[in-house]
Protein backbone atom coordinates (compact mmCIF):
# COMPACT_ATOMS: atom_id res chain seq x y z
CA UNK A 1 0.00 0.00 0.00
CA UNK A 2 0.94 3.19 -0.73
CA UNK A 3 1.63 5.95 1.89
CA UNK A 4 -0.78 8.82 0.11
CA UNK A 5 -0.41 12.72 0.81
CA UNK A 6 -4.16 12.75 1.70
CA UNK A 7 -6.72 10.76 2.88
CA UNK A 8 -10.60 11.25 3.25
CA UNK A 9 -11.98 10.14 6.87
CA UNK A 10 -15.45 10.03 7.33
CA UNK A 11 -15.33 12.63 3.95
CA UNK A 12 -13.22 14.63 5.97
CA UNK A 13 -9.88 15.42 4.00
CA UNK A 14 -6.61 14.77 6.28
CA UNK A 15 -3.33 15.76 4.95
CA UNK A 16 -0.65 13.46 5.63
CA UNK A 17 3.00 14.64 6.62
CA UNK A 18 5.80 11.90 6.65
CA UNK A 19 8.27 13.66 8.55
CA UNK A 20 10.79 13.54 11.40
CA UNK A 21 9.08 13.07 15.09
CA UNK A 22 11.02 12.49 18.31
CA UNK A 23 9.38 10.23 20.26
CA UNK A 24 6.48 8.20 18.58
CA UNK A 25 5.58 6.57 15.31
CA UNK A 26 2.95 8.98 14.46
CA UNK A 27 0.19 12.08 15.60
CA UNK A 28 -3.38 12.82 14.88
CA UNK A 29 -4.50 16.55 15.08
CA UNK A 30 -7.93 16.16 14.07
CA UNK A 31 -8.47 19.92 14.70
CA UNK A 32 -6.03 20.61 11.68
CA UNK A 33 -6.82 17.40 10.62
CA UNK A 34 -4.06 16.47 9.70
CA UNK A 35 -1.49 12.95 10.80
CA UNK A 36 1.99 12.61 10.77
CA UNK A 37 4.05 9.69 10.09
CA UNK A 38 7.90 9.42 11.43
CA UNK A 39 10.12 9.06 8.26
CA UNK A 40 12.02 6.47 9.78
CA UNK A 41 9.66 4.10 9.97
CA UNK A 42 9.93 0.68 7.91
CA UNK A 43 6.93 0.61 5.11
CA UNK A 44 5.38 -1.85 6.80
CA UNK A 45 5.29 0.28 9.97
CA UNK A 46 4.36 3.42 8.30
CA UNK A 47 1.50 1.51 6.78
CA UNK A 48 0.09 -0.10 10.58
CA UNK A 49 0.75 3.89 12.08
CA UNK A 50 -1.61 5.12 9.01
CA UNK A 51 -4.30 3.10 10.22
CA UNK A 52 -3.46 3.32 13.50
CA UNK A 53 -4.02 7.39 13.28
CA UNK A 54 -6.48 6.41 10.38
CA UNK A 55 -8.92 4.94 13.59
CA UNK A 56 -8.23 7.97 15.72
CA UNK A 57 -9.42 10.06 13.06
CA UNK A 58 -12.57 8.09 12.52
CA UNK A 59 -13.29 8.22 16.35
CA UNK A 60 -12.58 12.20 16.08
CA UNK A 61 -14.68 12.65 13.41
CA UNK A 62 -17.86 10.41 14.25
CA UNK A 63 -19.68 9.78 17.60
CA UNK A 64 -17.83 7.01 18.51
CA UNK A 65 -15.05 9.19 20.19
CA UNK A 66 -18.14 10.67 22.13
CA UNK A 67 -19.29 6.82 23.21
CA UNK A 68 -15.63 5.53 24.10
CA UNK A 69 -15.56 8.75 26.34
CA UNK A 70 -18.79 8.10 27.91
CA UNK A 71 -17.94 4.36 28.48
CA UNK A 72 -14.50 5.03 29.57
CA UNK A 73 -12.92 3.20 27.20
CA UNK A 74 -9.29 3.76 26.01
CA UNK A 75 -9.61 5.07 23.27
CA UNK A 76 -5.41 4.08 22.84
CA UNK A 77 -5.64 0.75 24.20
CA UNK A 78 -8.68 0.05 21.58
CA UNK A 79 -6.52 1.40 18.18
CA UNK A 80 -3.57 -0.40 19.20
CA UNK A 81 -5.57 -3.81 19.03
CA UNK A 82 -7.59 -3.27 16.29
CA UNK A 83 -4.77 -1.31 13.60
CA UNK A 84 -2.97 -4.85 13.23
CA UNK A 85 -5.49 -7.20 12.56
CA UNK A 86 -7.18 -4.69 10.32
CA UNK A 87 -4.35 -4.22 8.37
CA UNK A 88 -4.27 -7.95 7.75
CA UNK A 89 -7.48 -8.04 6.56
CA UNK A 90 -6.89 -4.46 3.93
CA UNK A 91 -4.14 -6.41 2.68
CA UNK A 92 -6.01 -10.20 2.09
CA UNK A 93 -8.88 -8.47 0.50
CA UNK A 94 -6.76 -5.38 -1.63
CA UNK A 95 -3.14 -6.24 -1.83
């Protein structure tokens, strides 16, 4: 898969930066809406962070940011075990 420059989330354009970050893999802002990848990721890791901020962005931008909130549930805990297996499935069905 290929890392694009922008990517619709719930119709709402994010740009996405590939650049140099310190200390994680990637960042959501969804009030700029935009997410940032670390450069020196592997592909394969750059493509599991997309998601990974991918289902952040979907949370931000629909009510089930809202719900997590209200059921306090980790919102962090919740994308870290779903980007993976997702990703597996993306690439059976597309790649």
């Amino acid at each position: 898969m290929k890392i694009p420059k922008s990517i619709k989330v719930n119709t709402q354009p994010y740009k996405v930066v590939v650049k140099d970050l310190d200390d994680c893999y990637g960042l959501t802002d969804s009030e700029a809406t935009t997410i940032e990848l670390d450069a020196a990721m592997s592909h394969h890791r750059a493509e599991l962070t997309l998601l990974h901020e991918c289902l952040h962005a979907l949370f931000a931008e629909t009510a089930i940011g809202y719900t997590l909130e209200r059921k306090k549930v980790d919102e962090e805990t919740l994308v870290r075990e779903l980007a993976a297996p997702l990703l597996d499935v993306i690439h059976q069905l597309y790649c």
